[in-house]
N, C-alpha and C. Protein backbone atom coordinates (compact mmCIF):
# COMPACT_ATOMS: atom_id res chain seq x y z
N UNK A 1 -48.93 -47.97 10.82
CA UNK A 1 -47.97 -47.59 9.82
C UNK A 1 -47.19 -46.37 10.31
N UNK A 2 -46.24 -46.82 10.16
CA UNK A 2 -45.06 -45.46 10.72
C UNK A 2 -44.69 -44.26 9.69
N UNK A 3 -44.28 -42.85 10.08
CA UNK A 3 -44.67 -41.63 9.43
C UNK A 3 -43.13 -41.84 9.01
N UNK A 4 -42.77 -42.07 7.59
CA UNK A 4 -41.40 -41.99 7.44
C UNK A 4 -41.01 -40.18 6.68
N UNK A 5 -39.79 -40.29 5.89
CA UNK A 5 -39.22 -39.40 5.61
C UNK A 5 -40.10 -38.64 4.13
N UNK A 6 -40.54 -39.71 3.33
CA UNK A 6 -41.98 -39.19 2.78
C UNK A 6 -42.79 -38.92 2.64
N UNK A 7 -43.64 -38.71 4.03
CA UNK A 7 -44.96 -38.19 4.57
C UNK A 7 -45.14 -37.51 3.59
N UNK A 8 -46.61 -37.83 3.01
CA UNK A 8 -47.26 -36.29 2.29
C UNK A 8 -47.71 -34.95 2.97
N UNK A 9 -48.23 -35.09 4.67
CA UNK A 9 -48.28 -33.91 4.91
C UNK A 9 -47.04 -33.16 5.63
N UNK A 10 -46.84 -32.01 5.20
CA UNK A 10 -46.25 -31.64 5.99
C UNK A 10 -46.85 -30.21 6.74
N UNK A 11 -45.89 -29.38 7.99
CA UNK A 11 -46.27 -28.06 8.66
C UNK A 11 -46.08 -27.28 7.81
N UNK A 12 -47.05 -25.82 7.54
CA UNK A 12 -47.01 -25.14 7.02
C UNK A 12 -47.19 -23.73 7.63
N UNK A 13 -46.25 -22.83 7.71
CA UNK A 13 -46.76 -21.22 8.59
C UNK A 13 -47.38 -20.50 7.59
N UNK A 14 -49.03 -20.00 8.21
CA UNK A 14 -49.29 -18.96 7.05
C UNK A 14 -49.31 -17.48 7.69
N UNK A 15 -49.15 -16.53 6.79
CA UNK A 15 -48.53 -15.43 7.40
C UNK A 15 -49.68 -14.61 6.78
N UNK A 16 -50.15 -13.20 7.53
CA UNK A 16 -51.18 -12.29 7.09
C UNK A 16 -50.49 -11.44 5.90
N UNK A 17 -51.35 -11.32 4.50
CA UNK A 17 -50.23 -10.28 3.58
C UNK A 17 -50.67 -8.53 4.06
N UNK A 18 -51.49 -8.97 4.61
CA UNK A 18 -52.00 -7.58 4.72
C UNK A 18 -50.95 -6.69 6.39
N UNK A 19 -50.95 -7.30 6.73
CA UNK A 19 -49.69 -6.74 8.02
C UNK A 19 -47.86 -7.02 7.40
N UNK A 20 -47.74 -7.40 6.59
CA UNK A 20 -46.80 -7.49 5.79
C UNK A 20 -46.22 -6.51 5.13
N UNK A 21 -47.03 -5.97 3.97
CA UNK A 21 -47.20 -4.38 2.92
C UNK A 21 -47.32 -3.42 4.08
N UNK A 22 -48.20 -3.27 5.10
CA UNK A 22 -48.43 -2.21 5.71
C UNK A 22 -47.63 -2.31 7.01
N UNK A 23 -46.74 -1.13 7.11
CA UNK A 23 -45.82 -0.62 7.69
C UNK A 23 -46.27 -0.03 9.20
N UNK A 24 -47.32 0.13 9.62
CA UNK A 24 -47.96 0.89 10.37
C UNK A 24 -48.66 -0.39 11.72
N UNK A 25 -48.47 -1.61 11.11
CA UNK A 25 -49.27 -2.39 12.14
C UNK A 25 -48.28 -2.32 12.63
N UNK A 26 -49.02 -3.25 13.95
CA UNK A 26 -48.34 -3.68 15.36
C UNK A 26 -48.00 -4.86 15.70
N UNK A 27 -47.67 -6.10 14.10
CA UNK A 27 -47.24 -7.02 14.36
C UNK A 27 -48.17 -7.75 13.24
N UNK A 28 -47.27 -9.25 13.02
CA UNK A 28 -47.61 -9.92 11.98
C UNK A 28 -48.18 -11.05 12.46
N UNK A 29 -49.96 -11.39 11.66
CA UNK A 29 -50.80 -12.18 12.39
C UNK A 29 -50.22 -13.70 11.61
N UNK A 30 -49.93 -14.69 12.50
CA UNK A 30 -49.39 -16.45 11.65
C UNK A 30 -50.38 -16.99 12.46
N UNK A 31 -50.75 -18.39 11.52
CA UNK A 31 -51.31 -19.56 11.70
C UNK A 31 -50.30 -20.65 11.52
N UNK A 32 -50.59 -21.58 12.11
CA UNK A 32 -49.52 -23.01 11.50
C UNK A 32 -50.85 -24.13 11.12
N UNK A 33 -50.46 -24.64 10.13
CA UNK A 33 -51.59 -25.74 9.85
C UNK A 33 -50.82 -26.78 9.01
N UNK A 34 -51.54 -27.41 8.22
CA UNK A 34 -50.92 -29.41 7.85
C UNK A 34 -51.38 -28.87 6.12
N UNK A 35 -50.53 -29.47 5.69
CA UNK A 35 -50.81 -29.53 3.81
C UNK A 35 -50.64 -31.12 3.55
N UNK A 36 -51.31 -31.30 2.04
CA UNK A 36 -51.02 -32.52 1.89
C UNK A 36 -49.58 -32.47 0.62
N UNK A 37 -48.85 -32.66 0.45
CA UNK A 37 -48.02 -32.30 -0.47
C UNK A 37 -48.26 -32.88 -2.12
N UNK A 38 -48.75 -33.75 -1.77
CA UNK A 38 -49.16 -34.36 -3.03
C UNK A 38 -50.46 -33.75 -3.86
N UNK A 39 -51.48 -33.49 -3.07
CA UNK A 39 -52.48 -32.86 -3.18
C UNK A 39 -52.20 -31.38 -3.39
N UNK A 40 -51.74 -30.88 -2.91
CA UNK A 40 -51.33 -29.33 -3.25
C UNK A 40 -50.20 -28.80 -2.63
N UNK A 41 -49.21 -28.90 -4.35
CA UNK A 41 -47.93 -28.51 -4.39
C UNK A 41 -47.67 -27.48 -4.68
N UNK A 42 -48.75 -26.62 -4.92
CA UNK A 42 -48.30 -24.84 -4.92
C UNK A 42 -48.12 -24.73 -3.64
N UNK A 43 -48.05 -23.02 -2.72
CA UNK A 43 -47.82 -22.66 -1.67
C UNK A 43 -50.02 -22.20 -1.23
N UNK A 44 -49.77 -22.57 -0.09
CA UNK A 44 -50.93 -22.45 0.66
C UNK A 44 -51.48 -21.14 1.02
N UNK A 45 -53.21 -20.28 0.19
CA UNK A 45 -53.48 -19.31 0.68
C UNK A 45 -54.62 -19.28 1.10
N UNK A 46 -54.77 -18.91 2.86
CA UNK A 46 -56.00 -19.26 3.01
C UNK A 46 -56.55 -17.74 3.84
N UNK A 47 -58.25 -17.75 3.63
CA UNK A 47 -58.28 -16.47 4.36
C UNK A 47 -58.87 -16.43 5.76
N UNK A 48 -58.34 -16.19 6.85
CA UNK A 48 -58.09 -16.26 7.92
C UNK A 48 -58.29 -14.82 8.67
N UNK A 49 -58.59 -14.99 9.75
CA UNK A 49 -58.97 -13.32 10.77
C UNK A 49 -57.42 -13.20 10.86
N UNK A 50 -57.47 -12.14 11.23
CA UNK A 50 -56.08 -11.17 11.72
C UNK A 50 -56.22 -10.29 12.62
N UNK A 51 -56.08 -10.66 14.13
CA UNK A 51 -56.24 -9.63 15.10
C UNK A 51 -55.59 -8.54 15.14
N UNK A 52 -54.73 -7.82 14.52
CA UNK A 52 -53.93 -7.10 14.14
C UNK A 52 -54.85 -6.13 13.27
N UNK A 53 -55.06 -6.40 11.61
CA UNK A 53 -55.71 -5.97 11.07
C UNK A 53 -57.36 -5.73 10.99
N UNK A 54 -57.79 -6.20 11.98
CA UNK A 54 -59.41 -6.17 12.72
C UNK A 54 -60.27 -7.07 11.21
N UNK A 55 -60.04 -7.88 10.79
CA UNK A 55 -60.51 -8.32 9.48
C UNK A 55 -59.94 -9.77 9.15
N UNK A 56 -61.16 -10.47 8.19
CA UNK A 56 -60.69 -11.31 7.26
C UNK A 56 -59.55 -11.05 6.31
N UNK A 57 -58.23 -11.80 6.05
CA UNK A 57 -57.52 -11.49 5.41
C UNK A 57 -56.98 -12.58 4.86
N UNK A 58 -56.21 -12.70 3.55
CA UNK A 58 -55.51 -13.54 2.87
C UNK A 58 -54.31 -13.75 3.60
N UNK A 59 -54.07 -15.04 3.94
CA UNK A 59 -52.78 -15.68 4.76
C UNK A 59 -51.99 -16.57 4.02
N UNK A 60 -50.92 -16.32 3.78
CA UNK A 60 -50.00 -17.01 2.17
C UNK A 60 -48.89 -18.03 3.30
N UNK A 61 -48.30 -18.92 2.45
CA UNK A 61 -47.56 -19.84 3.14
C UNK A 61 -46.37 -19.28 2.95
N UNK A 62 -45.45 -19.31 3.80
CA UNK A 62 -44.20 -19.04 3.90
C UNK A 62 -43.19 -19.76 4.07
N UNK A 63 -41.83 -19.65 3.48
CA UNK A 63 -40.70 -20.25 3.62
C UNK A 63 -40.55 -20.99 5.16
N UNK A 64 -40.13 -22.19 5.84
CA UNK A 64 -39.36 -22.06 7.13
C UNK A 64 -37.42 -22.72 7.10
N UNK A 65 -37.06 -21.83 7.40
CA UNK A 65 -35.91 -21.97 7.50
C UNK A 65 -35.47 -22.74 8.79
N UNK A 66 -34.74 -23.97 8.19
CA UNK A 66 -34.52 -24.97 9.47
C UNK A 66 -32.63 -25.31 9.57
């Protein structure tokens, strides 16, 4: 079966909130991962390491501009 223009999953970038608010890091920690859209149509928050912030942190989904 071929992946048409309605696929339920689609790419999703999640971004660290914690290197975000704070002004002082040295860069913003992203993941890219798969959502199901049907299954979950809010925005994606998952908690994820952040080499940046030396820690577990909350990683929120973000806009991609195409």
């Amino acid at each position: 079966m071929a992946k048409g223009k309605d696929a339920p999953r689609v790419r999703v970038i999640l971004e660290c909130t914690g290197c975000v608010r704070n002004a002082v890091s040295r860069g913003v920690s992203r993941y890219i991962t798969q959502k199901n859209r049907h299954n979950t149509p809010n925005q994606l928050e998952l908690r994820k390491f952040c080499p940046y912030c030396y820690k577990h942190m909350i990683h929120g989904e973000i806009k991609i501009n195409k």
